[in-house]
Protein backbone atom coordinates (compact mmCIF):
# COMPACT_ATOMS: atom_id res chain seq x y z
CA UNK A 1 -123.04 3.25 109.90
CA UNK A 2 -119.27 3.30 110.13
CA UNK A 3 -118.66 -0.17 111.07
CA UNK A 4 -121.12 -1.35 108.04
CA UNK A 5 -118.99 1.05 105.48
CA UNK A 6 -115.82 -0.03 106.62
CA UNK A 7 -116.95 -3.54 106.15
CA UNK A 8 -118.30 -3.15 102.35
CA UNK A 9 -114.93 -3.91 100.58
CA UNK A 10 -114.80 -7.59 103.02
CA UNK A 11 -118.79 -8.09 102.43
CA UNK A 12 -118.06 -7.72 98.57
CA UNK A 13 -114.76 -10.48 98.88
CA UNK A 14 -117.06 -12.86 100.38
CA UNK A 15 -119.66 -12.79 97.90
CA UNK A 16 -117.67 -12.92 95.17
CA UNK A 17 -115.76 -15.91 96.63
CA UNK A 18 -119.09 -17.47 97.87
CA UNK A 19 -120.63 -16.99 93.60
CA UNK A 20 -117.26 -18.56 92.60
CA UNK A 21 -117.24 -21.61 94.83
CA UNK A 22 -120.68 -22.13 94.24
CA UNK A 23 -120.23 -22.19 90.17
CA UNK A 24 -117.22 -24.30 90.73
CA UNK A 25 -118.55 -26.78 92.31
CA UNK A 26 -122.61 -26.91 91.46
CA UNK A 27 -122.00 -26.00 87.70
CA UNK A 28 -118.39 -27.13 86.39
CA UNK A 29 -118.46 -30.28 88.74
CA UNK A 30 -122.44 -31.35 89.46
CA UNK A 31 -122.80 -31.22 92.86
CA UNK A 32 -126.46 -30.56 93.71
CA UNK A 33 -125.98 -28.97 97.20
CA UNK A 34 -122.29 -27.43 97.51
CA UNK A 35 -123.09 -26.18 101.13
CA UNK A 36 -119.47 -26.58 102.89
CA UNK A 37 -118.04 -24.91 99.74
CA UNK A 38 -120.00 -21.80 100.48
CA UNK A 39 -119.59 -22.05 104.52
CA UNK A 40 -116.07 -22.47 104.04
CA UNK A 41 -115.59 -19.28 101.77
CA UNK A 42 -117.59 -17.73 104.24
CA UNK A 43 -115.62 -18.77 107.54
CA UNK A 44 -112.16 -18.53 106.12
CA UNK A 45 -112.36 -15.28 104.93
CA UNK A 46 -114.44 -13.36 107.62
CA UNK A 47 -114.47 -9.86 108.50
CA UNK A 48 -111.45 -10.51 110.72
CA UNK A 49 -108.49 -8.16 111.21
CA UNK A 50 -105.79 -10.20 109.91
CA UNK A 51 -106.66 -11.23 106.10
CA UNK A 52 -103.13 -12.15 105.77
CA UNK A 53 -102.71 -15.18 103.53
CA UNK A 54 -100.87 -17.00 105.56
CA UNK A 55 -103.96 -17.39 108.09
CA UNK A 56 -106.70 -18.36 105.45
CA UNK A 57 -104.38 -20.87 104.31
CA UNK A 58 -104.17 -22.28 108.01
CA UNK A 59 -107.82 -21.77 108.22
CA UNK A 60 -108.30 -23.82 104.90
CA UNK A 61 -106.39 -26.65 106.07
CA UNK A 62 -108.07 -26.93 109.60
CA UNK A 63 -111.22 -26.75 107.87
CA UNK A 64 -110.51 -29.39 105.12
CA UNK A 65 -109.12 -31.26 107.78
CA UNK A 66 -111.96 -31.39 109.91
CA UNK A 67 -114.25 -32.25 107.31
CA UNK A 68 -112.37 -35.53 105.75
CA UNK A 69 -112.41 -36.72 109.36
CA UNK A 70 -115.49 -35.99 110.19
CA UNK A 71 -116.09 -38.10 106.73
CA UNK A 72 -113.99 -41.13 107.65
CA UNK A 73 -115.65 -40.83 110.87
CA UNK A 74 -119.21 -41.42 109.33
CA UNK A 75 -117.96 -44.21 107.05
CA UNK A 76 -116.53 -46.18 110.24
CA UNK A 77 -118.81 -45.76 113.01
CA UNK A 78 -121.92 -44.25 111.21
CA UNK A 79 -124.16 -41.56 112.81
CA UNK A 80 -125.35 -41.09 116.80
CA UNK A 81 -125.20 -39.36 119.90
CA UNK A 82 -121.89 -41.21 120.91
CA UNK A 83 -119.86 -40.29 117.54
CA UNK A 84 -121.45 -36.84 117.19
CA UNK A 85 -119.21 -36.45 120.55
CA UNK A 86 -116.33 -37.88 119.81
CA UNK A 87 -116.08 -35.97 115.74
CA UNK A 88 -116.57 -32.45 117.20
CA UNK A 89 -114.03 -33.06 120.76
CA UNK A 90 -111.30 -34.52 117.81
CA UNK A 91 -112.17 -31.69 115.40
CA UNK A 92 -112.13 -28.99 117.82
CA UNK A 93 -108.07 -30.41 119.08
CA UNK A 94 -107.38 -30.15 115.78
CA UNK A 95 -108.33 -26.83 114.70
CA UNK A 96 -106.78 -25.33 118.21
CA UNK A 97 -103.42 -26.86 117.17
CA UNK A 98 -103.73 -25.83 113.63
CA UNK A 99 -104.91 -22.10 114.70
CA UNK A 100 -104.86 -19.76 118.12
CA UNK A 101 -108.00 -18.39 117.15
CA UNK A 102 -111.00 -19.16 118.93
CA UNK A 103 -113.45 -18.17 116.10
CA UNK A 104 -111.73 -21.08 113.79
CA UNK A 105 -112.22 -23.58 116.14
CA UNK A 106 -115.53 -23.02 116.57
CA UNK A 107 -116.06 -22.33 112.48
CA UNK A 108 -114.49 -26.09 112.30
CA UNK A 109 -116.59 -27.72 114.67
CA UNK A 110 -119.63 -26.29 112.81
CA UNK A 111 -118.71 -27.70 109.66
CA UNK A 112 -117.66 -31.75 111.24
CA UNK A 113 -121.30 -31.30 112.57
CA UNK A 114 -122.99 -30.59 109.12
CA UNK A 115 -121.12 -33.88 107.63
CA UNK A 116 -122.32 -35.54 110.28
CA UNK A 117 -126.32 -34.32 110.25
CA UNK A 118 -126.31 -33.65 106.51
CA UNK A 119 -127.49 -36.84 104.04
CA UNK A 120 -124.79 -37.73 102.38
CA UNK A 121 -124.79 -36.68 98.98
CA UNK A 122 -124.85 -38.33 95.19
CA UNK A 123 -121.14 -39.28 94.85
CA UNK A 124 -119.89 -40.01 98.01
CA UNK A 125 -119.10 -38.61 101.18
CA UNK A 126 -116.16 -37.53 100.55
CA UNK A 127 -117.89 -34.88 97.60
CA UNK A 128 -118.25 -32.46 100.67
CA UNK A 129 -114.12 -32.98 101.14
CA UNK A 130 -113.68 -32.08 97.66
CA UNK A 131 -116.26 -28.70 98.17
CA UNK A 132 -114.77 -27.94 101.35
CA UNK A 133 -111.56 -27.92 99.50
CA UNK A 134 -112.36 -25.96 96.50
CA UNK A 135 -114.21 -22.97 99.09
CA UNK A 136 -110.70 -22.76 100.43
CA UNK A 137 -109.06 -22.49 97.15
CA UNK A 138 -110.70 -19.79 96.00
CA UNK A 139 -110.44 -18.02 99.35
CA UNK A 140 -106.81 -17.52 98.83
CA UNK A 141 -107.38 -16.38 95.25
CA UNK A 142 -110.10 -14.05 96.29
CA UNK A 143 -107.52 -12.94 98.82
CA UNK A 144 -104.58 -12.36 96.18
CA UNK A 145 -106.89 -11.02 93.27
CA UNK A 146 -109.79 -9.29 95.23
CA UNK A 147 -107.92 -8.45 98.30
CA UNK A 148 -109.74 -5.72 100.70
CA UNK A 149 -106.97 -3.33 100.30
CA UNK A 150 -105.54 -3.39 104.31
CA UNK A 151 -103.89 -0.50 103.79
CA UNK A 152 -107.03 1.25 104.97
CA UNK A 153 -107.61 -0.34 108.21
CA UNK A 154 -103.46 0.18 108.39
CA UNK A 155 -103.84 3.60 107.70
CA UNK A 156 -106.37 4.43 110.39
CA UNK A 157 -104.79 2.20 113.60
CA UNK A 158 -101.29 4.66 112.45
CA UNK A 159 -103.33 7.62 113.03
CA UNK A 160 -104.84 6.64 116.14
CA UNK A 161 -101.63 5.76 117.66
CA UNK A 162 -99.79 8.50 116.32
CA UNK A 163 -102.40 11.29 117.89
CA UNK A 164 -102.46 10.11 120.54
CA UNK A 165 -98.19 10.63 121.34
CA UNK A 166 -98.95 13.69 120.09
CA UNK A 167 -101.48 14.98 122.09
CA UNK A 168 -99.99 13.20 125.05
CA UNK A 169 -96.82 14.89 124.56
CA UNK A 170 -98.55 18.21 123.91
CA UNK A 171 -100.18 17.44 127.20
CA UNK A 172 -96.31 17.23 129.06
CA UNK A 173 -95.78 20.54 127.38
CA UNK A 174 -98.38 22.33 128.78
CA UNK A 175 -97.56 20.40 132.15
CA UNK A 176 -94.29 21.73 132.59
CA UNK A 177 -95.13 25.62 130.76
CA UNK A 178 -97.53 26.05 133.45
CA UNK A 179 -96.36 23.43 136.36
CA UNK A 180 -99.99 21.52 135.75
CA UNK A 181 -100.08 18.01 137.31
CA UNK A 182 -103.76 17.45 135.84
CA UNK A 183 -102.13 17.61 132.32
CA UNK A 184 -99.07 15.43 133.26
CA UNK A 185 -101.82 12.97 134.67
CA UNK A 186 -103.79 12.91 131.44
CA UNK A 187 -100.80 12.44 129.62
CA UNK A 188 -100.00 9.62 131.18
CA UNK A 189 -103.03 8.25 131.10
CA UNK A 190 -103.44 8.47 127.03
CA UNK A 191 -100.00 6.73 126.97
CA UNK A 192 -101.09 4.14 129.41
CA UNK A 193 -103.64 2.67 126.79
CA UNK A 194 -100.86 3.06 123.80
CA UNK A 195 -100.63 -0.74 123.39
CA UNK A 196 -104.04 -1.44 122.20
CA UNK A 197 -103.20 0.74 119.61
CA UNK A 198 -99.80 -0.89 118.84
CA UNK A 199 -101.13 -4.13 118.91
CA UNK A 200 -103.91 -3.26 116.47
CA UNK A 201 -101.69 -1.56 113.95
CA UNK A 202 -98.90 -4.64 114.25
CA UNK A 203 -101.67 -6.73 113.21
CA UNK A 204 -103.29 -4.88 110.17
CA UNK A 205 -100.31 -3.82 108.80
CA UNK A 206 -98.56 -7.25 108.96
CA UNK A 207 -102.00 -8.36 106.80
CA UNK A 208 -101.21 -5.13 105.01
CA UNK A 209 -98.14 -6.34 103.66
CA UNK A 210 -98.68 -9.92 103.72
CA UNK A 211 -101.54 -9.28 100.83
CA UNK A 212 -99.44 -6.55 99.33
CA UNK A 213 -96.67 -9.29 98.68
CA UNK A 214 -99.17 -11.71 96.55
CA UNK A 215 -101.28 -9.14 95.01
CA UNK A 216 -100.51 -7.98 91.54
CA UNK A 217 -102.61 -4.75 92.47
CA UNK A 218 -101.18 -4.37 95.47
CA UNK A 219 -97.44 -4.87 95.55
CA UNK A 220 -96.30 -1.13 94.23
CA UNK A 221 -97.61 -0.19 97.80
CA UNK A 222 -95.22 -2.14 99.66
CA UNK A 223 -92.55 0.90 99.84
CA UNK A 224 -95.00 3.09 102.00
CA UNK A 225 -95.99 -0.28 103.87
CA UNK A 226 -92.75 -0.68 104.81
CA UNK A 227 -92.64 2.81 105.52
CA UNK A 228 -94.94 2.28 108.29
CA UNK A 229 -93.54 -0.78 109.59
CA UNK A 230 -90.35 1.80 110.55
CA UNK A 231 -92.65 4.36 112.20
CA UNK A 232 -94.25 1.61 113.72
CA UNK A 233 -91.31 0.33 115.72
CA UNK A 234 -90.42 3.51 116.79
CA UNK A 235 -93.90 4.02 117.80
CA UNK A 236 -93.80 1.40 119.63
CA UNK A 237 -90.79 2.30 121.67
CA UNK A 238 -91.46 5.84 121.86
CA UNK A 239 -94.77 5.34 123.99
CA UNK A 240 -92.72 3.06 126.17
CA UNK A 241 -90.41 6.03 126.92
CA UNK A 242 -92.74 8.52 126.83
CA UNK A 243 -94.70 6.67 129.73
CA UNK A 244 -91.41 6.96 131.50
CA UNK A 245 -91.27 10.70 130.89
CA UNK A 246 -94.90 11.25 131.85
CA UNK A 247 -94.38 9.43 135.34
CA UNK A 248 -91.73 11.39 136.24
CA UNK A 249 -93.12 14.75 135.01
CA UNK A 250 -96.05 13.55 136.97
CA UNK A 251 -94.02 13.24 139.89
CA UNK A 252 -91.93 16.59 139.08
CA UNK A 253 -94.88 19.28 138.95
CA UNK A 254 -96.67 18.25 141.92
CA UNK A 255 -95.24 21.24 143.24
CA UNK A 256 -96.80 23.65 141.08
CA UNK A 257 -93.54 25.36 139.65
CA UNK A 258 -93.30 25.88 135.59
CA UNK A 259 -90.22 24.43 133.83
CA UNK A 260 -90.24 25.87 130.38
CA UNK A 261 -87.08 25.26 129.39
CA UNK A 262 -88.15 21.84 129.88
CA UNK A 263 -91.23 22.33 127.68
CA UNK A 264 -88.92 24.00 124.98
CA UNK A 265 -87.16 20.44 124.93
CA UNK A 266 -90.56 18.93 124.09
CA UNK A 267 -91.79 21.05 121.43
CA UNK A 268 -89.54 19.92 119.07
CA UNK A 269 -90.61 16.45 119.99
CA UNK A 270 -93.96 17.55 119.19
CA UNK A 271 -93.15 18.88 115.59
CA UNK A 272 -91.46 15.67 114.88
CA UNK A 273 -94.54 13.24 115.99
CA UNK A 274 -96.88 15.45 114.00
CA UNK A 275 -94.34 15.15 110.55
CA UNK A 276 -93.77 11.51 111.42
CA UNK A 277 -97.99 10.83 111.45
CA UNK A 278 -98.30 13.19 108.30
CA UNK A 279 -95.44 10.67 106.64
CA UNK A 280 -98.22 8.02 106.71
CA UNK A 281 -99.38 9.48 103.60
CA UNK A 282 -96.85 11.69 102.50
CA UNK A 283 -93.65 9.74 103.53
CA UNK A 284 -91.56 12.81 102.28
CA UNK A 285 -92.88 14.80 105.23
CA UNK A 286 -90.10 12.06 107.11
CA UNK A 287 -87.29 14.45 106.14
CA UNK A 288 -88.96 17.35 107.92
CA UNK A 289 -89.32 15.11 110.93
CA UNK A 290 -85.46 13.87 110.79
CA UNK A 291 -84.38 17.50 110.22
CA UNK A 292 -86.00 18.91 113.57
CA UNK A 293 -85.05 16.25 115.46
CA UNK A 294 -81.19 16.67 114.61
CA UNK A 295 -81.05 19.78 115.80
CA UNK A 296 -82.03 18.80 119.02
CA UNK A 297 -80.41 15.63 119.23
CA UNK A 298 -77.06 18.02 119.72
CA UNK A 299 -78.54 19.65 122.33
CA UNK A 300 -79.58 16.89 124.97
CA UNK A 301 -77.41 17.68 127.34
CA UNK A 302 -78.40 18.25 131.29
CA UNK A 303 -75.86 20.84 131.23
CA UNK A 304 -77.05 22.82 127.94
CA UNK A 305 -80.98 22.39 128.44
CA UNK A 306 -81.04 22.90 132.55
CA UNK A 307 -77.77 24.16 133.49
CA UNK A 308 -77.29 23.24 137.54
CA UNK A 309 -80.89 22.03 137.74
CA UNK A 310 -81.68 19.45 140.55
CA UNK A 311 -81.30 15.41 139.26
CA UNK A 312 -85.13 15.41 139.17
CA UNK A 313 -85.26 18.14 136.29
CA UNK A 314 -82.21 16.84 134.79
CA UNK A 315 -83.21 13.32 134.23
CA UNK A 316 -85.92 14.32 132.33
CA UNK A 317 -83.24 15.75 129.14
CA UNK A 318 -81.95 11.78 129.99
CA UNK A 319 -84.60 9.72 129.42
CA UNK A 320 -85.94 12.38 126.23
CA UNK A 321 -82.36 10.77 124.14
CA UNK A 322 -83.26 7.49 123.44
CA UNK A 323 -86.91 8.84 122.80
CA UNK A 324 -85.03 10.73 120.25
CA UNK A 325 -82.97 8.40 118.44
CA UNK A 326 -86.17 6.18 118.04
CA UNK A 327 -87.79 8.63 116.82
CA UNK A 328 -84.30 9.39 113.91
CA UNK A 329 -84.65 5.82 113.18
CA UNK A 330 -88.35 6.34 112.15
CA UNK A 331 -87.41 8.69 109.70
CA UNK A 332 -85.01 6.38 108.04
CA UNK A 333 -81.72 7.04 109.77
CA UNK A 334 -79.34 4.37 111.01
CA UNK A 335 -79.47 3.67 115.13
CA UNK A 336 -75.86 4.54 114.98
CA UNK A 337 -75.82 7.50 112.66
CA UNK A 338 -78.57 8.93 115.74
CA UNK A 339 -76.71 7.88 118.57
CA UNK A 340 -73.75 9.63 117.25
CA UNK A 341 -75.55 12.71 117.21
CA UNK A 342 -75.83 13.03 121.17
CA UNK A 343 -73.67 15.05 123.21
CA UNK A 344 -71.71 12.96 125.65
């Protein structure tokens, strides 16, 4: 039931841009049976991921593409066994080099093959160019005037990867409070499957703000979407070093001793991780975020957090300062401006 209601706004694009092309082409031009107009709209728009315009306009062209060859194909060596081969191995090279996704290739092979089975219809064969054409077209309208508002999907791969850095680092607090390797391990764990997460939310918020560019309706989101694209880095960078941190915590409690002045040094962390996800949709809650993590940025110093601990202990404060300025540049402050808040 979720994956159907998150896929209402995409069903509705591709119906409207399936009613268009069809009037287009079987109304305002006469063409009795505009079936690649509709499979095109269909296969260009999808319920994939990335709706960014940039790949329905590659996915138009390999499509349009594949069908005028597969239509000088049929005018030069007719129909057959022998040139059903050789139309679908050419148009499936083709649509590879025009697109790294294997769902186009195999949407452009499908369509050579109906120009090649179909009877060719009143006009010409080259009528089923000019619908193949047209179903792009209004793709990339539909996409700029009917787009399926990304932000959404956006939205939800930022929370996911934003709970989970902070559970996992609420996970390394309790670790070193109460000297739990179980909780470092599960930490590290969460943090080991971060980049599925980062991956997804590169990719819908790139389509996010690629639509957001051309859409009139759109475009007065593009502050927040950038917005995100700053959290995202930091994100990004922050789970790397937080993996770091959670192997050698890992390492560290095996022994069963509590560090808390350790897991004081993480809390703050914490705070900030929880403002930064809030900031998603309330990108004043940043500010919060920036504030707590000054006041610890001061303060990362082996010397102030674990005064004459062991190098184990006190490369833990070490590797939490970069962690830190990521997380300052998330919140809108220059890399420099954070670096120049550490201690030496």
């Amino acid at each position: 039931m979720r994956r159907a209601w998150i896929s209402v706004p995409a069903a509705f694009q591709i119906v409207v841009g399936v009613v268009a092309a069809y009037s287009i082409t079987h109304f305002a031009l006469g063409h009795a049976l505009p079936l690649l107009a509709l499979t095109v709209t269909i296969s260009t728009l999808g319920f994939t991921r990335d709706a960014r315009p940039k790949r329905v306009l590659d996915a138009v062209i390999g499509v349009t593409v594949g069908i005028a060859l597969s239509e000088l194909m049929l005018m030069v060596v007719g129909t057959g066994l022998w040139q059903i081969a050789v139309v679908l191995f050419l148009t499936l090279v083709i649509a590879r080099f025009v697109s790294p996704s294997n769902a186009f290739a195999i949407a452009a092979g499908v369509q050579s093959m109906l120009v090649l089975l179909l009877p060719t219809p009143a006009g010409g064969v080259f009528v089923r160019t000019i619908d193949g054409a047209i179903g792009g077209v209004v793709a990339l309208a539909v996409t700029a005037l009917i787009p399926r508002d990304p932000r959404r999907l956006a939205r939800r791969d930022a929370l996911r990867l934003m709970s989970t850095l902070q559970e996992s680092v609420g996970a390394l607090d309790e670790s070193l409070r109460r000297g739990l390797e179980p909780a470092a391990a599960l930490a590290l764990e969460r943090l080991r499957r971060t980049q599925a997460l980062v991956d997804d939310w590169t990719v819908s918020l790139d389509s996010a703000i690629s639509v957001a560019r051309i859409s009139p309706f759109l475009r007065r989101h593009l502050p927040e979407l950038r917005h995100q694209a700053r959290v995202l880095r930091a994100a990004d960078l922050g789970a790397r070093h937080l993996r770091v941190i959670a192997r050698r915590i890992d390492f560290l409690v095996r022994d069963g001793s509590a560090r808390p002045e350790l897991a004081d040094m993480l809390q703050p962390i914490f705070g900030a991780v929880v403002d930064l996800q809030a900031s998603i949709d309330e990108p004043d809650r940043a500010a919060a975020a920036r504030s707590t993590l000054q006041h610890l940025a001061v303060t990362l110093s082996p010397s102030r957090i674990v005064p004459g601990a062991a190098v184990s202990e006190s490369i833990i404060v070490l590797l939490a300062r970069p962690l830190v300025v990521d997380l300052l540049v998330a919140t809108g402050m220059a890399v420099d401006e954070a670096r120049a808040l550490l201690p030496a």
